[in-house]
Protein backbone atom coordinates (compact mmCIF):
# COMPACT_ATOMS: atom_id res chain seq x y z
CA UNK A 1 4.43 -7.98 -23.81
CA UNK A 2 4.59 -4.76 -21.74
CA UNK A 3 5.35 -7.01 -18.27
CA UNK A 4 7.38 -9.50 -20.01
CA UNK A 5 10.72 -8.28 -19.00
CA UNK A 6 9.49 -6.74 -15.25
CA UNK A 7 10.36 -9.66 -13.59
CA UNK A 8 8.53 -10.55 -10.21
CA UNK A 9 8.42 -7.81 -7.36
CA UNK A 10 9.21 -8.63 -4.14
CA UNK A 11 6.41 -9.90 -1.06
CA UNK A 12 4.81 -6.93 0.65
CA UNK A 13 3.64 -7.45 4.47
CA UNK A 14 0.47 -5.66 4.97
CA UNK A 15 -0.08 -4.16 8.70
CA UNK A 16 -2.16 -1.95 10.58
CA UNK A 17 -1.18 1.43 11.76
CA UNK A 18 -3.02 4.02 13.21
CA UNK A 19 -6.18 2.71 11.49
CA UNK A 20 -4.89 2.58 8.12
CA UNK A 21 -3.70 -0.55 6.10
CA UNK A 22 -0.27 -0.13 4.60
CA UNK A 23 2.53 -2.34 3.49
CA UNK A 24 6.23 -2.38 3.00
CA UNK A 25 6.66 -2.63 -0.79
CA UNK A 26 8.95 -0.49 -2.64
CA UNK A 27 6.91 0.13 -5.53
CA UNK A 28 3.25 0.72 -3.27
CA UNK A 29 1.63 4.18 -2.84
CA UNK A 30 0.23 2.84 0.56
CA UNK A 31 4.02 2.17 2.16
CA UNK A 32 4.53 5.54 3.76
CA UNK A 33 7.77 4.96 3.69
CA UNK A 34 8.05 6.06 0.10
CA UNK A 35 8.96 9.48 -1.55
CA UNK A 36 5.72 9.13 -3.74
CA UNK A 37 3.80 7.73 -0.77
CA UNK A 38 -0.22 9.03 -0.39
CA UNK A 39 -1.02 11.69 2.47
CA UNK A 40 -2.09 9.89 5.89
CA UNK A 41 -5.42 11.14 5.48
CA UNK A 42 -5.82 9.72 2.17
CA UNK A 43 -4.96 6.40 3.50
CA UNK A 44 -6.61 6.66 6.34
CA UNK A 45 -10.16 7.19 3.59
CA UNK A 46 -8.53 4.45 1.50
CA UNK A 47 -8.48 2.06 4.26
CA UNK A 48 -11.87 3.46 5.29
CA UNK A 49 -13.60 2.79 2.35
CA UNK A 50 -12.16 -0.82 1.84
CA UNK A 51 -13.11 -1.53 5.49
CA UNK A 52 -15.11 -4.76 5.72
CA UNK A 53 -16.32 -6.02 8.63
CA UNK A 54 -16.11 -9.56 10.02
């Protein structure tokens, strides 16, 4: 009931960038191109921790 009425949110492209994974969605906290966007070095421990290796 709470999502009903959101409606769908546009793709996000995820990409590397100076070792951190971010994306271009308007509505993530890991597009630095947002107001409300987290610090680099948060991202940068973000992208750290979800690190997996191949």
């Amino acid at each position: 009931m709470l999502i009903e009425n959101q409606g769908l949110w546009a793709p996000a492209r995820w990409r590397s960038a100076g070792g951190v994974r971010i994306n271009d969605g308007g509505h993530s906290y890991r597009n630095p191109s947002n107001a409300f966007a987290l610090p680099q070095q948060r991202l940068l421990e973000i992208s750290s921790a979800l690190h997996e290796e191949s």
